[in-house]
N, C-alpha and C. Protein backbone atom coordinates (compact mmCIF):
# COMPACT_ATOMS: atom_id res chain seq x y z
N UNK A 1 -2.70 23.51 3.14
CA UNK A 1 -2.48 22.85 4.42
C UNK A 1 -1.03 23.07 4.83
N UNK A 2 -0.92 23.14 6.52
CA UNK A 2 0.69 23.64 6.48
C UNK A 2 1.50 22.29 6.35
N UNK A 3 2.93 22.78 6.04
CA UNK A 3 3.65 21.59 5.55
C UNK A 3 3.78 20.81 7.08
N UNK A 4 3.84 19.33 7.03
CA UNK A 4 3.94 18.61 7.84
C UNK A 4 2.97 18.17 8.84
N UNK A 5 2.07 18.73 8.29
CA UNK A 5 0.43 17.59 8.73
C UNK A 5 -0.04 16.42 7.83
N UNK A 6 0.05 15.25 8.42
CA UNK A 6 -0.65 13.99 7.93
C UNK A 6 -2.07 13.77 8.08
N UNK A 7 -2.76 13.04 7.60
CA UNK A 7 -4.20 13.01 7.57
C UNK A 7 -4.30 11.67 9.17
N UNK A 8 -5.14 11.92 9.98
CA UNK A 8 -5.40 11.14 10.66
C UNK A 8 -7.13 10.79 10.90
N UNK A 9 -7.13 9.29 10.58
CA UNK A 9 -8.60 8.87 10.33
C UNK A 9 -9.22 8.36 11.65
N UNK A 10 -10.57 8.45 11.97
CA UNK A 10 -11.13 8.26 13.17
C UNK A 10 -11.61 6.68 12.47
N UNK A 11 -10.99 5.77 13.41
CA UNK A 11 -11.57 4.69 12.55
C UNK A 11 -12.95 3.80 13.02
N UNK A 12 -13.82 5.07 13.98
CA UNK A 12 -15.08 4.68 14.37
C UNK A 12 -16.06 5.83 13.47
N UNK A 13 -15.77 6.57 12.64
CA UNK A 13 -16.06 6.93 11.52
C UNK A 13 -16.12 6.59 10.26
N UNK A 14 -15.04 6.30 10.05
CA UNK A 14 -14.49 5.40 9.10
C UNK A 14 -15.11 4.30 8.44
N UNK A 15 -16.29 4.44 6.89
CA UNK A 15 -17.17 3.51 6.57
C UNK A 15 -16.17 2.55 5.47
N UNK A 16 -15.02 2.77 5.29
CA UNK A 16 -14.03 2.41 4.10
C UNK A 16 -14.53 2.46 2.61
N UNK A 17 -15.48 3.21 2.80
CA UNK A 17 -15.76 3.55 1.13
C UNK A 17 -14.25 4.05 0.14
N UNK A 18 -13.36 4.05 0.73
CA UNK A 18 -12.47 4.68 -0.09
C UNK A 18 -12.19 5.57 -1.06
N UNK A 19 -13.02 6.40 -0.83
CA UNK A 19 -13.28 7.84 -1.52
C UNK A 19 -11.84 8.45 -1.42
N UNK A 20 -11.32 8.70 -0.36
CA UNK A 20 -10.15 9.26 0.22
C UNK A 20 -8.65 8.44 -0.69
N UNK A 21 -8.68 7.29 -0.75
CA UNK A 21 -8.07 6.52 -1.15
C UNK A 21 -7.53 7.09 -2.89
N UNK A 22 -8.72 7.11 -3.33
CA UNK A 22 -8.91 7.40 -4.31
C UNK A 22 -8.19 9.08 -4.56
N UNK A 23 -8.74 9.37 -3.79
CA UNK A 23 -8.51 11.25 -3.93
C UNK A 23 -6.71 11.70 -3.44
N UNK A 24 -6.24 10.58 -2.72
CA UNK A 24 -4.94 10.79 -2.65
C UNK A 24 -3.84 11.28 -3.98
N UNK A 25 -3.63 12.09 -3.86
CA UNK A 25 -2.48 12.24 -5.45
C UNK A 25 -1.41 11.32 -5.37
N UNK A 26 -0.91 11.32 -3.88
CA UNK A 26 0.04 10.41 -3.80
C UNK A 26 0.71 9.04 -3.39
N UNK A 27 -1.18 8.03 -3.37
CA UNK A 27 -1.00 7.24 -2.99
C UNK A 27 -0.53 6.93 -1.99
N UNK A 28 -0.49 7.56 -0.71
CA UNK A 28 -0.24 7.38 0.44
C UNK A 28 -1.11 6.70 1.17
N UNK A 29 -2.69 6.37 1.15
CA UNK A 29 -3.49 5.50 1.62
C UNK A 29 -3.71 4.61 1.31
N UNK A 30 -3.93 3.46 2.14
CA UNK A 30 -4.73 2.40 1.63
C UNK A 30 -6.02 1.52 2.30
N UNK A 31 -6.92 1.03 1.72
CA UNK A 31 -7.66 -0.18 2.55
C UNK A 31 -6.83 -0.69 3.36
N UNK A 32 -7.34 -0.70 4.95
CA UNK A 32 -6.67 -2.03 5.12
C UNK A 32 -7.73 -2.62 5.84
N UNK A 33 -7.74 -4.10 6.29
CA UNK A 33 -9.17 -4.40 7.06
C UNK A 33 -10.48 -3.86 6.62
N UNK A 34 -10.79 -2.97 5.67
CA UNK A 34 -11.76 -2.20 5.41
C UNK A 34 -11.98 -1.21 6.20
N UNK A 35 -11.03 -0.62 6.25
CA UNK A 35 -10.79 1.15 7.14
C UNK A 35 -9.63 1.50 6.19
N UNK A 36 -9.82 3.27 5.55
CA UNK A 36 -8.52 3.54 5.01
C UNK A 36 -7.68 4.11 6.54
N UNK A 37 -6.21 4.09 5.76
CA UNK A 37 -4.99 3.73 6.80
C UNK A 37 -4.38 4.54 5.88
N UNK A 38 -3.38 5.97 6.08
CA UNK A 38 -1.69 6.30 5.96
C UNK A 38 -0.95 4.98 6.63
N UNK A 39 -0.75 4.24 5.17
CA UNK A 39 0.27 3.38 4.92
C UNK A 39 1.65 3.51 4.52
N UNK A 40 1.83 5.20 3.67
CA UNK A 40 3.16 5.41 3.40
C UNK A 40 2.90 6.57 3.79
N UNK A 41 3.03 7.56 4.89
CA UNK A 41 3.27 8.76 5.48
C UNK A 41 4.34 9.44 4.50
N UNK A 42 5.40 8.93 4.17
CA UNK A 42 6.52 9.32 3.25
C UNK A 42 6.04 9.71 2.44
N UNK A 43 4.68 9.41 2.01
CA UNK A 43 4.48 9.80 -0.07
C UNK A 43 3.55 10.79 0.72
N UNK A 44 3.10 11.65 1.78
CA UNK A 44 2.34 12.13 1.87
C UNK A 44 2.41 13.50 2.13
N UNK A 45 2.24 14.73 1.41
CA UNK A 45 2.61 15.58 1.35
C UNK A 45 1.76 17.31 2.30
N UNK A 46 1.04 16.62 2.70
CA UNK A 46 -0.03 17.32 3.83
C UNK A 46 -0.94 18.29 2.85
N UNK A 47 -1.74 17.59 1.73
CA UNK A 47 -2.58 18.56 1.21
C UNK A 47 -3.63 18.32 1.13
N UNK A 48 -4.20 17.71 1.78
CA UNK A 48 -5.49 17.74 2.91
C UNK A 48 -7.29 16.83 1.81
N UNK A 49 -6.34 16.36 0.07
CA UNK A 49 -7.20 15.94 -0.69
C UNK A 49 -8.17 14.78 -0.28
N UNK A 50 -7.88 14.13 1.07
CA UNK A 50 -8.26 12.95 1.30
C UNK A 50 -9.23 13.51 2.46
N UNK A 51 -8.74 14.32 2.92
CA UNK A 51 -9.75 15.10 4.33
C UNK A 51 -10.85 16.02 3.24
N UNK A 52 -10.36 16.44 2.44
CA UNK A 52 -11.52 17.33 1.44
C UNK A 52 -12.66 16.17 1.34
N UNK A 53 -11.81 15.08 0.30
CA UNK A 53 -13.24 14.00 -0.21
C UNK A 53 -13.92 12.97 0.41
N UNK A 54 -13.53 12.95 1.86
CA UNK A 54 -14.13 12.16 2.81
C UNK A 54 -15.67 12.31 3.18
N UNK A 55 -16.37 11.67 2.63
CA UNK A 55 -17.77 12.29 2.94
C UNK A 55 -18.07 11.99 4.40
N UNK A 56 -17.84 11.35 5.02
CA UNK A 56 -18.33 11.18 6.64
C UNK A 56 -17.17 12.07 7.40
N UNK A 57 -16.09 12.65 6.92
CA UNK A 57 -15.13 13.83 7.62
C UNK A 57 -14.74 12.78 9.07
N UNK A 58 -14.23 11.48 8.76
CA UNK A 58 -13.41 11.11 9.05
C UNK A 58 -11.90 11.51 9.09
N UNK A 59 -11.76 12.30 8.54
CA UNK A 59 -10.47 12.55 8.68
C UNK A 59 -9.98 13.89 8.59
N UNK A 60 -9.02 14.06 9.83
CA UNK A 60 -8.66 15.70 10.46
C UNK A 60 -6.97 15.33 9.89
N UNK A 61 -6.51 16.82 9.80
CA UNK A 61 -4.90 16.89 9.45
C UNK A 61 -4.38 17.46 10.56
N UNK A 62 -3.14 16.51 10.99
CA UNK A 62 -2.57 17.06 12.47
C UNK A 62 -1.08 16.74 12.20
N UNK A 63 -0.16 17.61 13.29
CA UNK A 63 1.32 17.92 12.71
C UNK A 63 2.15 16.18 12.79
């Protein structure tokens, strides 16, 4: 993924199974409300592990 894309979640997709959550290396997501959320953008390194394991493909990487 190119450097400096964050994961952005459609949160009318978005079932909060937290699959993604999980699949983060760097802990950059979290539950929140029961929708995952980039909560620390900083720990997030644009490598797209959370857009891979999203099974409903809630989530696209944009700059």
């Amino acid at each position: 993924m190119a450097a400096g894309q964050k994961p952005e979640i459609d949160s009318d997709l978005c079932t909060g199974c937290g699959i993604c959550v999980d699949a983060c290396p760097h802990q950059a997501l979290e539950l929140v409300d029961g929708l995952a959320k980039l909560t620390k953008p900083e720990k997030c390194d644009g490598d797209a592990a959370c857009r891979e394991a999203c099974p409903v493909e809630a989530i696209t990487m944009k700059p």
